[in-house]
Protein backbone atom coordinates (compact mmCIF):
# COMPACT_ATOMS: atom_id res chain seq x y z
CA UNK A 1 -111.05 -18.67 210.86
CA UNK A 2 -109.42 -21.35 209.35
CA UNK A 3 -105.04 -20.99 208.46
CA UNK A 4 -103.51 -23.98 206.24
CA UNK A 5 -105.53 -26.35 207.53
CA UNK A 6 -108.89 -26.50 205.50
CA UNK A 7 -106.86 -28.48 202.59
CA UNK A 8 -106.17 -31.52 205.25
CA UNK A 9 -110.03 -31.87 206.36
CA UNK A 10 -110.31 -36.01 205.19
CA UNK A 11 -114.12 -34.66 203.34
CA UNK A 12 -114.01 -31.01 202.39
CA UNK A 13 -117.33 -31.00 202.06
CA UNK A 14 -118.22 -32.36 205.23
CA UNK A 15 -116.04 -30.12 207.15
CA UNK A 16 -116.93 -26.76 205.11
CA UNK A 17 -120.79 -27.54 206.39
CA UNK A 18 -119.48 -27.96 209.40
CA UNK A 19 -117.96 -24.51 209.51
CA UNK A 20 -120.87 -22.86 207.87
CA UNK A 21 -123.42 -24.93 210.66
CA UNK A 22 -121.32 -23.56 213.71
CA UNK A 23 -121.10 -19.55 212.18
CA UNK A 24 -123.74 -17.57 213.43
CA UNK A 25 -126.31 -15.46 210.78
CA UNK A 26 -124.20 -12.30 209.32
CA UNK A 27 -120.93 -14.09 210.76
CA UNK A 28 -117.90 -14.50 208.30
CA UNK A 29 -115.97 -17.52 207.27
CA UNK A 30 -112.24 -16.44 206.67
CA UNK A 31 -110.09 -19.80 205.70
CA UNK A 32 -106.09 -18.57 204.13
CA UNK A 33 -105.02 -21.94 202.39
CA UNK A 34 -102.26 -22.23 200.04
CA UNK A 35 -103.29 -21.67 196.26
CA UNK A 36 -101.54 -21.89 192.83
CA UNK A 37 -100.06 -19.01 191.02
CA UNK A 38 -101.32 -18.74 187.66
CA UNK A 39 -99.50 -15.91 185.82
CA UNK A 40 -96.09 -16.85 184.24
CA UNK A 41 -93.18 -16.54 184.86
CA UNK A 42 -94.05 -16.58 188.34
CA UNK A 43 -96.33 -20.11 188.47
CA UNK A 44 -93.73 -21.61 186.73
CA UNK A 45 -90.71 -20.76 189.11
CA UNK A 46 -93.51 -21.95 191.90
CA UNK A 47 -94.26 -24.78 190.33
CA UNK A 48 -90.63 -25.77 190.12
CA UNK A 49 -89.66 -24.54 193.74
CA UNK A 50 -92.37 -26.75 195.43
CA UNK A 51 -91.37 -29.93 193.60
CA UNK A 52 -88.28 -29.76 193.14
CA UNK A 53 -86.05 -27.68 196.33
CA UNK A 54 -88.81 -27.33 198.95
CA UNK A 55 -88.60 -31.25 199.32
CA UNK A 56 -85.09 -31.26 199.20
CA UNK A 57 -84.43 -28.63 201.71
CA UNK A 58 -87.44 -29.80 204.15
CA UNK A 59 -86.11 -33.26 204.32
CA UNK A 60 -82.11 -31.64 204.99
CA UNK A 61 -84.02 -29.19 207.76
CA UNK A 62 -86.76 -31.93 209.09
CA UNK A 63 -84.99 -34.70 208.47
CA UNK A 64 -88.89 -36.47 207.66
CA UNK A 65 -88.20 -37.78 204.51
CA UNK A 66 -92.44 -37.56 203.48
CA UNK A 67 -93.63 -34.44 204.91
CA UNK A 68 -92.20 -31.75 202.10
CA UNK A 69 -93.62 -34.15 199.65
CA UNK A 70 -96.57 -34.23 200.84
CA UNK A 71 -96.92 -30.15 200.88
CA UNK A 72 -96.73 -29.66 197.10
CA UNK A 73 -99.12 -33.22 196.56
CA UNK A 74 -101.81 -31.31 199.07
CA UNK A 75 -101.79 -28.19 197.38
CA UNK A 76 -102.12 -29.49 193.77
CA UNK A 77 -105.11 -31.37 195.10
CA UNK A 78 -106.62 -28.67 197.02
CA UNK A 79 -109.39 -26.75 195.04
CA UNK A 80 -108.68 -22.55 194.87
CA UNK A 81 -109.83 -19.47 193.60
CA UNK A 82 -113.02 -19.95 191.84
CA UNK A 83 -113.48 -23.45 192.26
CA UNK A 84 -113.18 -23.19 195.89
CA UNK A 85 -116.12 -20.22 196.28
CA UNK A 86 -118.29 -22.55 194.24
CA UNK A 87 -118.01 -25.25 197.25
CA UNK A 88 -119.10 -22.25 199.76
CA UNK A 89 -121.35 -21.02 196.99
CA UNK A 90 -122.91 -24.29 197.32
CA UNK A 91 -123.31 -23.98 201.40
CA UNK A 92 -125.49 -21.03 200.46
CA UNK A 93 -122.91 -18.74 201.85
CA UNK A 94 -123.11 -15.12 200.27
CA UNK A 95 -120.40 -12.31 199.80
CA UNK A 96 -117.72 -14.63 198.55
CA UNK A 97 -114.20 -13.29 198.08
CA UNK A 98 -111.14 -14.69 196.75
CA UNK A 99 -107.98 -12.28 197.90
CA UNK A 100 -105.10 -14.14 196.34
CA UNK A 101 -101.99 -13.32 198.41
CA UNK A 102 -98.01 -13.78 197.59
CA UNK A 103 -98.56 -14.00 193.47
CA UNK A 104 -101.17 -16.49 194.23
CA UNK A 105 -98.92 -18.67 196.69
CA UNK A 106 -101.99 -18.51 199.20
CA UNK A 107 -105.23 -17.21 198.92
CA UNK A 108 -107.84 -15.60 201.79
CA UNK A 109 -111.55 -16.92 201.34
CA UNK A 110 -114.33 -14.82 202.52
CA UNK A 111 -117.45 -16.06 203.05
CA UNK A 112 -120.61 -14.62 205.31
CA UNK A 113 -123.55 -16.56 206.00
């Protein structure tokens, strides 16, 4: 199991194998990452919310001036929903799931090798 931290691996791809080497046969891969909501109005409101007044407030609360920035930046870059089952598609892992959680905020990957 993997929680908001699969998006930071430096190669995806790299550390996905990695994941997939170490699971035993019939084992499951379960990785909850931030996603992007894609039905309006609500991945617009999103969209606004984590560019605009999650940096503001993280940098008034955490006084780090680059981590809330970097937060919305990580998750635009960060593959999800289909595109993301294609990379453990491509691990040969079988019995791929997408559950998209929170109107899409963050999503729960299932894979079983």
């Amino acid at each position: 199991t993997a929680a908001f931290g699969v998006r930071n691996f430096e190669h995806l791809e790299q550390g996905l194998s990695e994941m997939a080497r170490v699971t035993r046969k019939g084992g499951r891969i379960m990785i909850l990452e931030f996603s992007q909501p894609t039905k309006s109005p609500f991945k617009q409101l999103y969209g606004f919310y984590s560019k605009h007044i999650l940096p503001r407030v993280g940098r008034m609360i955490s006084k780090d001036t680059s981590a809330y920035d970097y937060l919305p930046e990580s998750v635009d870059a960060f593959p999800f929903g289909d595109d993301f089952l294609k990379r453990l598609e491509n691990l040969n892992l079988k019995n791929l799931r997408c559950i998209p959680l929170t109107f899409g905020i963050s999503s729960l990957y299932i894979a079983e090798k």
